[in-house]
C-alpha atoms as a PDB file:
ATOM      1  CA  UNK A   1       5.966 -26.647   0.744  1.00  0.00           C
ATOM      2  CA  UNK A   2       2.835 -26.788   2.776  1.00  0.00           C
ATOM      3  CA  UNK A   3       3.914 -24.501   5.587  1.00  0.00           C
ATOM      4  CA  UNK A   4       4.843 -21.585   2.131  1.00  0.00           C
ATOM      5  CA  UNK A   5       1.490 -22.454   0.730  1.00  0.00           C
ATOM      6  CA  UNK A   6      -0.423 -21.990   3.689  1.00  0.00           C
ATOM      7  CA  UNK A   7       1.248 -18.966   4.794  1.00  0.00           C
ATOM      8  CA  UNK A   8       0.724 -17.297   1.228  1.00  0.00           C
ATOM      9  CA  UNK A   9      -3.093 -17.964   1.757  1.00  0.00           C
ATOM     10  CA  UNK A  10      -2.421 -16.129   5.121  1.00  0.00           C
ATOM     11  CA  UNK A  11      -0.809 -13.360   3.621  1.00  0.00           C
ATOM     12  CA  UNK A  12      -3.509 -12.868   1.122  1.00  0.00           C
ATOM     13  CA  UNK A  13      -6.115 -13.334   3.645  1.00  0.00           C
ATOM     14  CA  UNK A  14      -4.372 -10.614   5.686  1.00  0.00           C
ATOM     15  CA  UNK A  15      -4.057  -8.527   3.220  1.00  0.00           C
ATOM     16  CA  UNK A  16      -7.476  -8.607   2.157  1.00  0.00           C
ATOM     17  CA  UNK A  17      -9.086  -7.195   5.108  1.00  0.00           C
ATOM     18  CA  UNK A  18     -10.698  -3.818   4.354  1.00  0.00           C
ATOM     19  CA  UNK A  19      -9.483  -1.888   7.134  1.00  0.00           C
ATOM     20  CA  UNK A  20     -10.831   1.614   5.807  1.00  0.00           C
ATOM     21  CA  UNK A  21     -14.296  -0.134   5.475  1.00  0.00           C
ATOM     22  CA  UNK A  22     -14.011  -1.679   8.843  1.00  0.00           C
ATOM     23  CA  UNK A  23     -13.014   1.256  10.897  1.00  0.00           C
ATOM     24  CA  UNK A  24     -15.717   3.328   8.834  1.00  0.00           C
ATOM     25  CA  UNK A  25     -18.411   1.006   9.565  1.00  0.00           C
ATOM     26  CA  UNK A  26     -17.591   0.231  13.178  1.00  0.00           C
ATOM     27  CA  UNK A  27     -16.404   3.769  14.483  1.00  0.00           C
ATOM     28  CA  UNK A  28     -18.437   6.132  12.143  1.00  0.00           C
ATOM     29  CA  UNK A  29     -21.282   4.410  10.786  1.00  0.00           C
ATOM     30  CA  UNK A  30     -20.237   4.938   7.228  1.00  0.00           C
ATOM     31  CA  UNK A  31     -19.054   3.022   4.192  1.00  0.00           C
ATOM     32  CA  UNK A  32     -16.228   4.681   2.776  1.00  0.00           C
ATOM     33  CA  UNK A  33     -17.112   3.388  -0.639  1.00  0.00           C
ATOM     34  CA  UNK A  34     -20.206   5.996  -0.586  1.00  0.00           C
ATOM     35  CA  UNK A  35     -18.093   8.952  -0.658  1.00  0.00           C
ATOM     36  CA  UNK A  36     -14.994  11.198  -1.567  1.00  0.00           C
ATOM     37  CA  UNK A  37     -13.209   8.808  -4.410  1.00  0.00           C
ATOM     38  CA  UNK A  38     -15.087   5.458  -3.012  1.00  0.00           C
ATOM     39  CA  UNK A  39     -11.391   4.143  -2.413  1.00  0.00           C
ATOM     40  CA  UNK A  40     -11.038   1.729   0.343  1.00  0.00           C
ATOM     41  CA  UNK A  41      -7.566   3.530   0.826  1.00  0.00           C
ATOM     42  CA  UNK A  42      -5.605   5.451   3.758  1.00  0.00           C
ATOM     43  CA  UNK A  43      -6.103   8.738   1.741  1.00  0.00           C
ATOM     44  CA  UNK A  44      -9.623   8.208   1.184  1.00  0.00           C
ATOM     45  CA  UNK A  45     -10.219   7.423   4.512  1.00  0.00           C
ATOM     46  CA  UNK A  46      -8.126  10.547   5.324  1.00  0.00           C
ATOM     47  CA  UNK A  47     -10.751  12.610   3.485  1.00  0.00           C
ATOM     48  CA  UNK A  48     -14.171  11.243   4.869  1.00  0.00           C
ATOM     49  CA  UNK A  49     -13.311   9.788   8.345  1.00  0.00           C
ATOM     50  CA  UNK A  50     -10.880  12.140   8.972  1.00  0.00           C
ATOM     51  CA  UNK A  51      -7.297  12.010  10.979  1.00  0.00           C
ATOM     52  CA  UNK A  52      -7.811   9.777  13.708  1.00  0.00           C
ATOM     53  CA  UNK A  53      -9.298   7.183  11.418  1.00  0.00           C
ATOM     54  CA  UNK A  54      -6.571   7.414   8.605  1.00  0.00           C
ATOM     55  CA  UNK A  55      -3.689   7.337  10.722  1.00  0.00           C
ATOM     56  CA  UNK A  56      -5.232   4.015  11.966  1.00  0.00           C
ATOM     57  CA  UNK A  57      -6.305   2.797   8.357  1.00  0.00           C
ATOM     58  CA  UNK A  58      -2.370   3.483   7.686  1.00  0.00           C
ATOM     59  CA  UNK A  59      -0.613   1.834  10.519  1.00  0.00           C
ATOM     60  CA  UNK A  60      -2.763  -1.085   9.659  1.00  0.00           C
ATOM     61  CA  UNK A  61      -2.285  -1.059   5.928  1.00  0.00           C
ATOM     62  CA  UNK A  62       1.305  -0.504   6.316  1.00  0.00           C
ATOM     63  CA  UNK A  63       1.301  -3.894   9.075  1.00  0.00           C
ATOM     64  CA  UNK A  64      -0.671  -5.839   6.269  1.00  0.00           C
ATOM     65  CA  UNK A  65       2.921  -5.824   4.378  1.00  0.00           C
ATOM     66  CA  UNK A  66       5.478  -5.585   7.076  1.00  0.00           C
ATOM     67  CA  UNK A  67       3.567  -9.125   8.565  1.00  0.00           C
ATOM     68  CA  UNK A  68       4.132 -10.957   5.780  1.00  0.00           C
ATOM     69  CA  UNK A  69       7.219 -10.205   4.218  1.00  0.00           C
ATOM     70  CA  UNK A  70       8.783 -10.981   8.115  1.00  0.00           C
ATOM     71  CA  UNK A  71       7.063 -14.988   8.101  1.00  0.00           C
ATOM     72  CA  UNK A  72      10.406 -16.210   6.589  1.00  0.00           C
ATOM     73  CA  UNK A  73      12.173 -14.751   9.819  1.00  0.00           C
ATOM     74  CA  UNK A  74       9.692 -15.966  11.872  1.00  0.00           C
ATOM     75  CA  UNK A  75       9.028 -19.300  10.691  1.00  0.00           C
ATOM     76  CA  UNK A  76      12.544 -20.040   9.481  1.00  0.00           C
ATOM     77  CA  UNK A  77      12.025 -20.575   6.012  1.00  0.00           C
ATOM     78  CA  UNK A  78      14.415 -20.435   3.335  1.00  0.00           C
ATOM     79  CA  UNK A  79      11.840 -18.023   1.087  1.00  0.00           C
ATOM     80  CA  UNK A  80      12.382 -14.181   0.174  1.00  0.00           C
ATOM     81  CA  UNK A  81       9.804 -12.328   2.191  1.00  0.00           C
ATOM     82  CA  UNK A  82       8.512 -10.290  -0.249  1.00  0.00           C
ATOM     83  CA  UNK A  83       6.982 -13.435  -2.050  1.00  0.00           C
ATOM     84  CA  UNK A  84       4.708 -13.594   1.042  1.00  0.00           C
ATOM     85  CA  UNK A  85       4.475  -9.799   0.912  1.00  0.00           C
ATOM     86  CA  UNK A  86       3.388 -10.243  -2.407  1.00  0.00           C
ATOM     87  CA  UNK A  87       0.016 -12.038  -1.463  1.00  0.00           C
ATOM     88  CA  UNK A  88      -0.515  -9.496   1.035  1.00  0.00           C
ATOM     89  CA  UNK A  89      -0.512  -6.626  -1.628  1.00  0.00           C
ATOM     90  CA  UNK A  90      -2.726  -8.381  -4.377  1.00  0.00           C
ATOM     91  CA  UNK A  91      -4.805  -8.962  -1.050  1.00  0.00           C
ATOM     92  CA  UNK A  92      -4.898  -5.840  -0.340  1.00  0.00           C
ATOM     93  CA  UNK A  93      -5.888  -4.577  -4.346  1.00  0.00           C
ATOM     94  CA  UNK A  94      -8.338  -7.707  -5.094  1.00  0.00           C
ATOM     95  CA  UNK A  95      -9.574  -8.586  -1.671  1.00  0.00           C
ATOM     96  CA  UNK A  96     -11.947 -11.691  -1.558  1.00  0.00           C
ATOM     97  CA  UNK A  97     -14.547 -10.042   0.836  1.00  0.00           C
ATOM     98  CA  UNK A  98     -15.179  -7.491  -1.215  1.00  0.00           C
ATOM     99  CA  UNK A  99     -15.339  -9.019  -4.575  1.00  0.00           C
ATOM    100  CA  UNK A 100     -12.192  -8.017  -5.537  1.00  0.00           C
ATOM    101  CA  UNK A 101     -12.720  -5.024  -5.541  1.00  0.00           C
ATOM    102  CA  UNK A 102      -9.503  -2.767  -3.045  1.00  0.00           C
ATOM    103  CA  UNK A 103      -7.286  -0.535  -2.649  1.00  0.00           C
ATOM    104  CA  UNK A 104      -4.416   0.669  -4.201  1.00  0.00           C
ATOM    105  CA  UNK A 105      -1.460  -1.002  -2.939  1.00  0.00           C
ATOM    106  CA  UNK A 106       0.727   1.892  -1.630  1.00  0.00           C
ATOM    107  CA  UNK A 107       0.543   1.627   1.790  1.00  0.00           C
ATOM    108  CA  UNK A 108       0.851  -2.565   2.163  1.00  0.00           C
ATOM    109  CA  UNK A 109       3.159  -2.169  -0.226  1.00  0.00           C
ATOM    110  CA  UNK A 110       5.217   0.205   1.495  1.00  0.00           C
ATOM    111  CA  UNK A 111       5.182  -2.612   4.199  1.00  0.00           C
ATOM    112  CA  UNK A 112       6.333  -5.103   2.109  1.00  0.00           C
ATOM    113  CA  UNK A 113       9.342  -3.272   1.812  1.00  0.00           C
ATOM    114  CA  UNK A 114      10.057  -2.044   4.925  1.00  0.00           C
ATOM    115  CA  UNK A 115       9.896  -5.602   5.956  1.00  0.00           C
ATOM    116  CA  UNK A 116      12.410  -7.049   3.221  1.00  0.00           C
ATOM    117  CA  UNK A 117      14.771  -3.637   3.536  1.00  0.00           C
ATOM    118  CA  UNK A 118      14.188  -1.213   5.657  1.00  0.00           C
ATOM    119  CA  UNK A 119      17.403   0.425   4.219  1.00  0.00           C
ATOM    120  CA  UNK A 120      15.009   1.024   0.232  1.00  0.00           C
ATOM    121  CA  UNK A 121      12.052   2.145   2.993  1.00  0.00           C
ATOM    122  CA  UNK A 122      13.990   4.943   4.800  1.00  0.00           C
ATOM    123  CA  UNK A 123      15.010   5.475   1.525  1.00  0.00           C
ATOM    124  CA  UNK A 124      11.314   5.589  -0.272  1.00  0.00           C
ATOM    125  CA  UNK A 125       9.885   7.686   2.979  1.00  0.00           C
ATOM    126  CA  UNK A 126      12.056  10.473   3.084  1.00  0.00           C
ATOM    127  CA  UNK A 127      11.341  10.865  -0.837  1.00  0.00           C
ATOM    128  CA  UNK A 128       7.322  10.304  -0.221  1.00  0.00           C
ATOM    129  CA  UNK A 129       6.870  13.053   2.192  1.00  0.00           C
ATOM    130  CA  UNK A 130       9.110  15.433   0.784  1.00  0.00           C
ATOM    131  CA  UNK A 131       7.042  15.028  -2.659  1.00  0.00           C
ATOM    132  CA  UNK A 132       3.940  14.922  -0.631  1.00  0.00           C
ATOM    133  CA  UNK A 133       4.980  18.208   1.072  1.00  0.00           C
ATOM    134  CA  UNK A 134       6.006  19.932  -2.091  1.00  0.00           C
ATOM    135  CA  UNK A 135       2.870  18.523  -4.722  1.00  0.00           C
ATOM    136  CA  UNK A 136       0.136  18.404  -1.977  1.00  0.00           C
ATOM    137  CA  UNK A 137      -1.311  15.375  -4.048  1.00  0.00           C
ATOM    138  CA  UNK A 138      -0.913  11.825  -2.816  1.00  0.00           C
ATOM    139  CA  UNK A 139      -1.810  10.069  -5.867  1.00  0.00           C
ATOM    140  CA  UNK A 140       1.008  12.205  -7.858  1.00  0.00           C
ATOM    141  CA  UNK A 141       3.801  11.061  -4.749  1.00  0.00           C
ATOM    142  CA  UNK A 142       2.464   7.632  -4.304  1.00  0.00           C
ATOM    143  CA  UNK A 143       3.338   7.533  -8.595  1.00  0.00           C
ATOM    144  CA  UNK A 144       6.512   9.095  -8.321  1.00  0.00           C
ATOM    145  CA  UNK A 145       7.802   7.014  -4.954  1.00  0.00           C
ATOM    146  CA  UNK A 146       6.668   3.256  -6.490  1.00  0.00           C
ATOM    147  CA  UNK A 147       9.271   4.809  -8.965  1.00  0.00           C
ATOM    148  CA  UNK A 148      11.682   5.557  -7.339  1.00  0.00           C
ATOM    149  CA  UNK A 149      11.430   2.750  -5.360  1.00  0.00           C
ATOM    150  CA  UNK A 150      12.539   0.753  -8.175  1.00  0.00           C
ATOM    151  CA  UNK A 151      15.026   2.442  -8.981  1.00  0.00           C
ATOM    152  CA  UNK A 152      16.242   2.146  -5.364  1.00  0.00           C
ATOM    153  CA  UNK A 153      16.331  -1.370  -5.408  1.00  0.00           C
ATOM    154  CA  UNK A 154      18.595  -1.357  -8.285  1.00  0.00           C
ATOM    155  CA  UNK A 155      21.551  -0.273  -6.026  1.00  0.00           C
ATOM    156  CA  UNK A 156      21.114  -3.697  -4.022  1.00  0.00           C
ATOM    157  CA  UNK A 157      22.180  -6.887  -4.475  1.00  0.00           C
ATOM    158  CA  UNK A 158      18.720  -8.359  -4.825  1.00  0.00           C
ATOM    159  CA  UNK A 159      17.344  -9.686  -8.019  1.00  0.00           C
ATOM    160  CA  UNK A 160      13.865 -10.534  -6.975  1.00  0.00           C
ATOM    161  CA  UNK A 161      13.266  -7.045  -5.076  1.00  0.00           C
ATOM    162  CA  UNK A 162      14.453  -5.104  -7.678  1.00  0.00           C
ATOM    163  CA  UNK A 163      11.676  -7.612 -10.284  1.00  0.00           C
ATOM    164  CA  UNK A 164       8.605  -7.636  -7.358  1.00  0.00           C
ATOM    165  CA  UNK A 165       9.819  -3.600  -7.180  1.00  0.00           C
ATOM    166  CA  UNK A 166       9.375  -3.193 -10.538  1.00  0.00           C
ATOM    167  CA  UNK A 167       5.709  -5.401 -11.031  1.00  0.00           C
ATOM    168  CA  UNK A 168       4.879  -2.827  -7.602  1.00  0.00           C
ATOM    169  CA  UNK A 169       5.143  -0.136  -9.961  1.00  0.00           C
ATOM    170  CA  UNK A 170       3.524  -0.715 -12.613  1.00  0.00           C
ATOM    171  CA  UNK A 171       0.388  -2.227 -10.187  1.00  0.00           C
ATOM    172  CA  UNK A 172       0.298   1.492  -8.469  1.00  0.00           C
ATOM    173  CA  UNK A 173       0.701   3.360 -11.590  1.00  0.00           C
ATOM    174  CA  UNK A 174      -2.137   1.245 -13.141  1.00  0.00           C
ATOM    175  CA  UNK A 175      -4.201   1.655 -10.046  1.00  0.00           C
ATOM    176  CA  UNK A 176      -3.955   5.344 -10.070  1.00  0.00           C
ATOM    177  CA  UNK A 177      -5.135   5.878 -13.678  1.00  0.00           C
ATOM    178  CA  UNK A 178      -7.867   7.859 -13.013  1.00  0.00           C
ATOM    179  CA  UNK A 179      -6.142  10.289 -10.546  1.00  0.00           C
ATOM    180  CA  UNK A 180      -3.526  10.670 -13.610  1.00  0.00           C
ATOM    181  CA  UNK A 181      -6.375  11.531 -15.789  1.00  0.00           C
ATOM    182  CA  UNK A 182      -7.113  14.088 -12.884  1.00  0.00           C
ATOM    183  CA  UNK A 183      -3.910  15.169 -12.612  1.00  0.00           C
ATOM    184  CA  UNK A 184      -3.406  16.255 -16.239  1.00  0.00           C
ATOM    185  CA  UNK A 185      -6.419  17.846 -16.113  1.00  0.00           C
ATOM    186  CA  UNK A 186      -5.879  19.703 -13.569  1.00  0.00           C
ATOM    187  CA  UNK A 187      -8.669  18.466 -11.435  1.00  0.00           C
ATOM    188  CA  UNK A 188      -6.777  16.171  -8.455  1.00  0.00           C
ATOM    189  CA  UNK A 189      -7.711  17.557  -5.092  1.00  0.00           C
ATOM    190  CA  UNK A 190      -4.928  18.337  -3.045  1.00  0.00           C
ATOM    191  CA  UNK A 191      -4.717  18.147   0.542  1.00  0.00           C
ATOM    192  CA  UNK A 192      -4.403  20.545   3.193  1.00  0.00           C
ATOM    193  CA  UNK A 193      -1.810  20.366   6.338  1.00  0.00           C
ATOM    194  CA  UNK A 194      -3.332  23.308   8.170  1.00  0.00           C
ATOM    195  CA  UNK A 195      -5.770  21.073   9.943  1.00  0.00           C
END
């Protein structure tokens, strides 16, 4: 029990590192907080740091989850992954640098489960970037894939994905509210792929 309880604090503590803020401050001399949506996010870093820097932020973000949610493999422990994975993503939302105050959960989150079932990720990608490619808006496709996510996992044999899966979505949703305020408004910014 002490080897699961230390390696949840682990996964938290991973998951709370503010890798947009980091990169920002280091690389570029800015604090993301101070601009576009103030989101400690991939996307937001996307927008004010530009490619290089949210690619990064990404990889990173996405590696908070996948981490985690592998420590039963790699410690041989008889614990679902995506317990661990967990910690990471409420890390990631309500990191304890920053006061609690993160990101939105979709890329850790898409981690998570690429490291519990990389069958539901594959799955979960294809959908994201085909939404992301038809809407333009991430918030909208980041919405839309943490629902069909969970209703992904309800084609496998795996009560506690399909329960984490479904407390995932209604994190993001609740995350995004403003950008759904946005969105039915008609105000969301959309992004470009011509750059």
């Amino acid at each position: 029990m002490m080897t699961i309880a230390l390696l949840l604090a682990l996964s938290y503590l991973l998951g709370a590192i503010p890798t947009g803020l980091i990169v920002g401050q280091l690389l570029y001399k800015k604090d993301i907080r101070k601009f576009g949506s103030g989101n400690l996010g991939a996307t937001n870093t996307f927008r004010v740091l530009g490619k290089n820097a949210g690619i990064f932020v990404t990889i990173f973000d996405v590696a908070k989850g996948v981490l985690p949610a592998t420590f039963p493999l790699l410690f041989n422990l008889d614990v679902h992954g995506i317990w661990f994975g967990l910690a990471a993503i409420l890390g990631h939302v309500y990191p304890i640098y920053l006061k609690f105050k993160g990101g939105k959960a979709v890329a850790t989150s898409a981690g998570v489960i690429l490291g519990v079932n990389p069958i539901v990720f594959t799955i979960i990608a294809v959908i994201f970037f085909t939404l992301l490619f038809t809407t333009r808006m991430v918030s909208l496709t980041s919405i839309f894939t943490s629902i069909a996510n969970f209703i992904t996992t309800l084609f496998f044999d795996d009560i506690i994905l399909k329960v984490i899966s479904f407390a995932l979505m209604v994190l993001i949703v609740y995350r995004h509210k403003s950008n759904i305020a946005r969105i039915l408004n008609g105000t969301e910014p959309k992004i470009s792929f011509k750059k």
